[in-house]
PDB file of N, CA and C in Angstrom:
ATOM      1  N   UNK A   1     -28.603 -28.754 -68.641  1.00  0.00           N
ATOM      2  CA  UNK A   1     -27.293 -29.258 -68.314  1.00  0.00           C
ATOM      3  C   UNK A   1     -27.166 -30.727 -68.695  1.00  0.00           C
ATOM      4  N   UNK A   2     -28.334 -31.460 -68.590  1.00  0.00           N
ATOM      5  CA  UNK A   2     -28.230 -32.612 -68.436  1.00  0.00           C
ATOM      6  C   UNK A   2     -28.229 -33.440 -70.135  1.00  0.00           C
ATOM      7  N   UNK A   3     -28.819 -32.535 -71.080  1.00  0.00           N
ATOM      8  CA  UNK A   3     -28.892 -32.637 -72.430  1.00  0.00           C
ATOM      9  C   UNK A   3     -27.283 -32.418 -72.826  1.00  0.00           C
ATOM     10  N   UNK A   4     -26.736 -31.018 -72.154  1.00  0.00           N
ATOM     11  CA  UNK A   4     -25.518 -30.757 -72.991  1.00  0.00           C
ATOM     12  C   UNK A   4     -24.505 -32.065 -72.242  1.00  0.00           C
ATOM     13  N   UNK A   5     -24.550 -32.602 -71.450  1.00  0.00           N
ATOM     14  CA  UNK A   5     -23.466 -33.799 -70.628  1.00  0.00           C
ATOM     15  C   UNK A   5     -23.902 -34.943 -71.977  1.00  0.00           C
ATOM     16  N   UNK A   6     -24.963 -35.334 -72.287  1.00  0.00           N
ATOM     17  CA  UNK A   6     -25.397 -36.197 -72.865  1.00  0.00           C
ATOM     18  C   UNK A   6     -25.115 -36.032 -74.538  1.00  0.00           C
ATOM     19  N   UNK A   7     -25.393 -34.778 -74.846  1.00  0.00           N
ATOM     20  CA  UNK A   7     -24.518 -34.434 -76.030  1.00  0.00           C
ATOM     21  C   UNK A   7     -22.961 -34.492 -76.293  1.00  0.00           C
ATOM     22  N   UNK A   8     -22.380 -34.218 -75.446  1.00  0.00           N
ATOM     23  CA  UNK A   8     -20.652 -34.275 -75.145  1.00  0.00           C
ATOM     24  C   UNK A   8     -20.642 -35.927 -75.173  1.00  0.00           C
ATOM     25  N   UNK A   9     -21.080 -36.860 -74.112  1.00  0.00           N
ATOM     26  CA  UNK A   9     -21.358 -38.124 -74.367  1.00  0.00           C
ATOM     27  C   UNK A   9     -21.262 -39.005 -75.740  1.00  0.00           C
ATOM     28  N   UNK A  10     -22.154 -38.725 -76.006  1.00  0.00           N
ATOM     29  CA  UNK A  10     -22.284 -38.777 -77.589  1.00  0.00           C
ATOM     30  C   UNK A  10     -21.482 -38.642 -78.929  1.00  0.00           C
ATOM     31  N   UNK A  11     -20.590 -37.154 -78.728  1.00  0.00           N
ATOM     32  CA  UNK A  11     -20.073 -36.911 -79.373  1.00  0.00           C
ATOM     33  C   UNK A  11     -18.378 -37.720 -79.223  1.00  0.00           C
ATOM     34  N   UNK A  12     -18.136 -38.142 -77.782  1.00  0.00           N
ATOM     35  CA  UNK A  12     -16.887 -39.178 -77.268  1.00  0.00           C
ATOM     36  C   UNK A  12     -16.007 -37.951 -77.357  1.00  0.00           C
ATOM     37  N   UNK A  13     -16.567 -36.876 -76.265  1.00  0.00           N
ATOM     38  CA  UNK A  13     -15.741 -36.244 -75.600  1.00  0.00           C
ATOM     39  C   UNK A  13     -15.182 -35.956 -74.388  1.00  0.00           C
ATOM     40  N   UNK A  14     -13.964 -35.650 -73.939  1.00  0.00           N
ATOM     41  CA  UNK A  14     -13.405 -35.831 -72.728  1.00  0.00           C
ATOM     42  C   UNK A  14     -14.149 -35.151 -71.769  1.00  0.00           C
ATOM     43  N   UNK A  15     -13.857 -35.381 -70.378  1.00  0.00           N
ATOM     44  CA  UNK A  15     -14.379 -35.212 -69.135  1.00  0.00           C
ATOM     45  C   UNK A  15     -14.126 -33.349 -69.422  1.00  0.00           C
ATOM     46  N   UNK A  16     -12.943 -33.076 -69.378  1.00  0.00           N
ATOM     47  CA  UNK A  16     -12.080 -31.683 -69.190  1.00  0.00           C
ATOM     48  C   UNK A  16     -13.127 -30.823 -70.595  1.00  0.00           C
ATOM     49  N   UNK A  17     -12.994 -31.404 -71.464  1.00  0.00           N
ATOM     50  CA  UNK A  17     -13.921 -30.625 -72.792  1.00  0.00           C
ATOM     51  C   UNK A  17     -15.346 -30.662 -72.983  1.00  0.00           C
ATOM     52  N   UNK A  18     -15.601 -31.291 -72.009  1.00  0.00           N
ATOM     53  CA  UNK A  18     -17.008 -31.278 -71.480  1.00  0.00           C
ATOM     54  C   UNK A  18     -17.760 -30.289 -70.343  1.00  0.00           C
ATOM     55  N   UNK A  19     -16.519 -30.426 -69.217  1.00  0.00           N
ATOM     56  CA  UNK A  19     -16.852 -29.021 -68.319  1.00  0.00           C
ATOM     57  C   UNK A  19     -16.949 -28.051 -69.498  1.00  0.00           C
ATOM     58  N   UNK A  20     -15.481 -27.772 -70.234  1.00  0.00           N
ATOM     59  CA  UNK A  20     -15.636 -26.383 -70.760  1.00  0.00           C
ATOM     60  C   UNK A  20     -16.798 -26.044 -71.777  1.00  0.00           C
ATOM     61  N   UNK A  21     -17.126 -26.974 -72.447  1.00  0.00           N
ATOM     62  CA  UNK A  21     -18.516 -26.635 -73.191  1.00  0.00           C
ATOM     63  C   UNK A  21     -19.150 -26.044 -72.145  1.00  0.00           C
ATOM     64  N   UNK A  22     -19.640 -27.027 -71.531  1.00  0.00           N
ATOM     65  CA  UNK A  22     -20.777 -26.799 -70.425  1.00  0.00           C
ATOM     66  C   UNK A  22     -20.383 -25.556 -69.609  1.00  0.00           C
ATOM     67  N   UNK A  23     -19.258 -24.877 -69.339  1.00  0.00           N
ATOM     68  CA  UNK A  23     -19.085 -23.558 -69.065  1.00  0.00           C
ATOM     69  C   UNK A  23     -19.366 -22.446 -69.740  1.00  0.00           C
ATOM     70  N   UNK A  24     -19.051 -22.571 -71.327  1.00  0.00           N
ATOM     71  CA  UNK A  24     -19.657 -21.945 -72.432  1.00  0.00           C
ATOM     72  C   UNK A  24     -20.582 -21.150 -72.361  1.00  0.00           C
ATOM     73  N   UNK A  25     -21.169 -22.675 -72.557  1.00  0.00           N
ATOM     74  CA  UNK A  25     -22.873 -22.535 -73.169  1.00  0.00           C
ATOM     75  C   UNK A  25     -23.735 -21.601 -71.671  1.00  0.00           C
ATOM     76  N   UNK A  26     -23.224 -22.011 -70.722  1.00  0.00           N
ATOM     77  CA  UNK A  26     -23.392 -21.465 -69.407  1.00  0.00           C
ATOM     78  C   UNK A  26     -23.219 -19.725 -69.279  1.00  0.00           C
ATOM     79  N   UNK A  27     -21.982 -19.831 -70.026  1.00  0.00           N
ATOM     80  CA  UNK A  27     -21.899 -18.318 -69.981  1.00  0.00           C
ATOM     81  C   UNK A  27     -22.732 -17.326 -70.943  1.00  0.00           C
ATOM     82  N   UNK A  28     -22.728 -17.813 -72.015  1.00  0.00           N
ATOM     83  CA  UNK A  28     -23.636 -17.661 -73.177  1.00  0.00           C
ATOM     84  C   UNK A  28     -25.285 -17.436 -72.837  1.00  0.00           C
ATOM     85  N   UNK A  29     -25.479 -18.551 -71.900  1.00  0.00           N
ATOM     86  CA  UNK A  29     -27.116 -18.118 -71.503  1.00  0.00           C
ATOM     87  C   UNK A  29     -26.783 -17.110 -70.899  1.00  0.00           C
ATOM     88  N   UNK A  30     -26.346 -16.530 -69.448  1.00  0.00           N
ATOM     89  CA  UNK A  30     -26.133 -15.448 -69.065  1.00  0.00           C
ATOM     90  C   UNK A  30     -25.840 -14.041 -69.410  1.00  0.00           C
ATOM     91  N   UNK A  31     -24.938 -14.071 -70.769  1.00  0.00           N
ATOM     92  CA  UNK A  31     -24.610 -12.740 -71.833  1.00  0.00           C
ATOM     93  C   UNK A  31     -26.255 -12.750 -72.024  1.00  0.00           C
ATOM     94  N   UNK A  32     -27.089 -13.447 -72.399  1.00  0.00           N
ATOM     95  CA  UNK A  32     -28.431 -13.255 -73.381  1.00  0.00           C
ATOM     96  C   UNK A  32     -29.194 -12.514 -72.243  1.00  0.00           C
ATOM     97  N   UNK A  33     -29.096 -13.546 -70.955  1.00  0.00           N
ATOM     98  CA  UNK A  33     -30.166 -12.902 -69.743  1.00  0.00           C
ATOM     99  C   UNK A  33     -29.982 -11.344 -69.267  1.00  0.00           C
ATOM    100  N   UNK A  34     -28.470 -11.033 -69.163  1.00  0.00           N
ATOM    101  CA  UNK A  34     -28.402  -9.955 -68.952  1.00  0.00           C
ATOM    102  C   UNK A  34     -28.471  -8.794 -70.080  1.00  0.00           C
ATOM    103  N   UNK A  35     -28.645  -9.149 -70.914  1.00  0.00           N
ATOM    104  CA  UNK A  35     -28.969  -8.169 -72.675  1.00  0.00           C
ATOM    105  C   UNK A  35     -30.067  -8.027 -72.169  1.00  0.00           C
ATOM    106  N   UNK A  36     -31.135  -8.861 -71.905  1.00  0.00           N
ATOM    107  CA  UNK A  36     -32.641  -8.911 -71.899  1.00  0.00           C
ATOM    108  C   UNK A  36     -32.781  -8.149 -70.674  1.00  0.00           C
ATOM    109  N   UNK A  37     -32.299  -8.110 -69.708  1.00  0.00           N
ATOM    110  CA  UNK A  37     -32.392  -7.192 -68.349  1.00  0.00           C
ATOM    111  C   UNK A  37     -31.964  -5.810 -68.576  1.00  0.00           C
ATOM    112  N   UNK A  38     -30.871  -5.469 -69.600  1.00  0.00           N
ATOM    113  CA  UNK A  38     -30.220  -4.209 -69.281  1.00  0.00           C
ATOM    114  C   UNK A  38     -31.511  -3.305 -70.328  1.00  0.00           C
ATOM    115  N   UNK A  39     -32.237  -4.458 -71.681  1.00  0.00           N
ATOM    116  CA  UNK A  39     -33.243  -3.906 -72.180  1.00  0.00           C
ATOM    117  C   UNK A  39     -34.223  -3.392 -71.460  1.00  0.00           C
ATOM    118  N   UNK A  40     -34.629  -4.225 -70.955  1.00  0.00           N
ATOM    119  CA  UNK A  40     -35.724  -3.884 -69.846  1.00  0.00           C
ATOM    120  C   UNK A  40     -35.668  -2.515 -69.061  1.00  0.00           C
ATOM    121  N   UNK A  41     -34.613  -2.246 -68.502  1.00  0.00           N
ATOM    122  CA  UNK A  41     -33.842  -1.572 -67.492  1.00  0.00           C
ATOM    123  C   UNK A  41     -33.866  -0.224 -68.285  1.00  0.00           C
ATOM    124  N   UNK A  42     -33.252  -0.132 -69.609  1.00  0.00           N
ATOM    125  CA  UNK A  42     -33.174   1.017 -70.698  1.00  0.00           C
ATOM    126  C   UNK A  42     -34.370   1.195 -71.138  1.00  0.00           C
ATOM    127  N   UNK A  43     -35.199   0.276 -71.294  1.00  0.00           N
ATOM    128  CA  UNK A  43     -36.456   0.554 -71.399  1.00  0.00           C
ATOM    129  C   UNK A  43     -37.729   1.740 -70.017  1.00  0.00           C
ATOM    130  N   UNK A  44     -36.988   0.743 -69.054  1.00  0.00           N
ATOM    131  CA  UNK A  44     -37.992   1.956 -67.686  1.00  0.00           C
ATOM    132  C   UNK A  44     -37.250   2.769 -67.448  1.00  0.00           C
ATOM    133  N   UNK A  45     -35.883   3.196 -67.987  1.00  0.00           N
ATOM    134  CA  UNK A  45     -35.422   4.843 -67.551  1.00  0.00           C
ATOM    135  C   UNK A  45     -35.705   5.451 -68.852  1.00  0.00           C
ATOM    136  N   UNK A  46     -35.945   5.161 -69.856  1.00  0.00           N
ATOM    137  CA  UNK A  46     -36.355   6.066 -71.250  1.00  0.00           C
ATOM    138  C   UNK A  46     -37.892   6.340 -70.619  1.00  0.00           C
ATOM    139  N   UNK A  47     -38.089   5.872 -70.061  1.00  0.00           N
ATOM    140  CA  UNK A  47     -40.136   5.818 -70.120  1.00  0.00           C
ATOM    141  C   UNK A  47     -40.040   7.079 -68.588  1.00  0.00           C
ATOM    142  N   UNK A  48     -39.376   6.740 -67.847  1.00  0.00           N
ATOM    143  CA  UNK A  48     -39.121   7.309 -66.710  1.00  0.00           C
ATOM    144  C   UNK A  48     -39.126   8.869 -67.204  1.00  0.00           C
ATOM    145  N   UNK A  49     -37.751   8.691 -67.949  1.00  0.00           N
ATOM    146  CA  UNK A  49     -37.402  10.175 -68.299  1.00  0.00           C
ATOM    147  C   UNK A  49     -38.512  10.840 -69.272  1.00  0.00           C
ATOM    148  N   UNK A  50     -39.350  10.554 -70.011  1.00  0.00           N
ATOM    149  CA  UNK A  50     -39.709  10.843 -70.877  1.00  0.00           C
ATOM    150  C   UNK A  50     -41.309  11.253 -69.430  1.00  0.00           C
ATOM    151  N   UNK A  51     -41.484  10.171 -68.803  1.00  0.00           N
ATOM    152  CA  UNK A  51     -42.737  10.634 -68.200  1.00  0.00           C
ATOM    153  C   UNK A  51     -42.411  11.923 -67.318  1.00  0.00           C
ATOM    154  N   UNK A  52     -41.244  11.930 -66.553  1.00  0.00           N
ATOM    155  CA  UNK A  52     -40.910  13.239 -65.989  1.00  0.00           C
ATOM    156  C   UNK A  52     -40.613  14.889 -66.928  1.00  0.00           C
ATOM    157  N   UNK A  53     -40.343  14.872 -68.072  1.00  0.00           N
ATOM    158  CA  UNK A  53     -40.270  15.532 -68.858  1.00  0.00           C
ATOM    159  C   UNK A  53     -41.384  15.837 -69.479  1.00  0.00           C
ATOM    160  N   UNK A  54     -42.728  15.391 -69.183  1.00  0.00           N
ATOM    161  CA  UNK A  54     -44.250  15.464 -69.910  1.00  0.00           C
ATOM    162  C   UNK A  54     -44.541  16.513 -68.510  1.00  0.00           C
ATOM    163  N   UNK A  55     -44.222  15.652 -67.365  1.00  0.00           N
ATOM    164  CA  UNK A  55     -44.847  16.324 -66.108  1.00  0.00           C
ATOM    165  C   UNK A  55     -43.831  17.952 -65.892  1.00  0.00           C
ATOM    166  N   UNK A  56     -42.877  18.297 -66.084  1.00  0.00           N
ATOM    167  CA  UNK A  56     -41.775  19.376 -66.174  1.00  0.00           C
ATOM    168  C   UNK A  56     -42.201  20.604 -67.326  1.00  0.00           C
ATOM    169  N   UNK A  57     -42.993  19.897 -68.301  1.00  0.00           N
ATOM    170  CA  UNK A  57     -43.955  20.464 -69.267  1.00  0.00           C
ATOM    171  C   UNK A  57     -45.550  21.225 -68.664  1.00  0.00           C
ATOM    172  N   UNK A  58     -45.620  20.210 -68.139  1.00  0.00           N
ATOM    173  CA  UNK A  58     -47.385  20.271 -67.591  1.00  0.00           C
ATOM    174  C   UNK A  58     -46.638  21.741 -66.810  1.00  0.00           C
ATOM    175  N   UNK A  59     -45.670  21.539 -65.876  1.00  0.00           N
ATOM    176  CA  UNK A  59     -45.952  22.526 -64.993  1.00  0.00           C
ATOM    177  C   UNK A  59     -45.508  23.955 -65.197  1.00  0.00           C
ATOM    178  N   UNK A  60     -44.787  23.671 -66.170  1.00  0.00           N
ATOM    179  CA  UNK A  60     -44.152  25.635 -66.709  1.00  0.00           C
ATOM    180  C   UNK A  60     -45.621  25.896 -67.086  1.00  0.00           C
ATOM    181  N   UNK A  61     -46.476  25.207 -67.729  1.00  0.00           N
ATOM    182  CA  UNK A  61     -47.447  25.861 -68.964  1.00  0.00           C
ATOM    183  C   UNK A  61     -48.378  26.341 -67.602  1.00  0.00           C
ATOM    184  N   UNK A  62     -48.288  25.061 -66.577  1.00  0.00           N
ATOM    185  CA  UNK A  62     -49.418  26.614 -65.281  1.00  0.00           C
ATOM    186  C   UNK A  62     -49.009  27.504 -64.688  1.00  0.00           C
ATOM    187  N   UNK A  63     -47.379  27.865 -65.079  1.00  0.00           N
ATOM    188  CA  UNK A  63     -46.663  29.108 -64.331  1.00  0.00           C
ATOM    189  C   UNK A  63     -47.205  30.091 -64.760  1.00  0.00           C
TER     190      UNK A  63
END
C-alpha cells in the first residue's frame, strides 16, 4: 500500500485518483487470490471424485 501511495506521489496525482488506484490494484490482488483458491478447491474435488470412483471400482470387482 505504502509503495502504491508513494508511486501516485510521484507521479503528482490527486488525493481522489489515488484512493481509486489503490482500490484497483486492491481489487486486482483479490481476483488473483481467489483464482488461486477456486484452483486449489477444483483441484481437491477432481482428486476427491476421482479417489471415490477408484474406491466404487474396488468394490463392484469384490461383489
Amino acid at each position: 500500500m505504502l509503495i502504491r501511495t508513494l508511486e501516485c506521489k510521484h507521479m503528482n496525482i490527486s488525493r481522489k485518483a489515488q484512493k481509486k488506484y489503490q482500490s484497483e490494484y486492491m481489487h486486482q490482488k483479490h481476483i488473483i487470490h481467489y483464482q488461486k483458491e477456486s484452483k486449489t478447491l477444483g483441484q481437491s474435488i477432481e482428486f476427491a471424485t476421482f479417489a471415490y470412483t477408484l474406491l466404487f471400482l474396488k468394490k463392484q470387482e469384490t461383489l
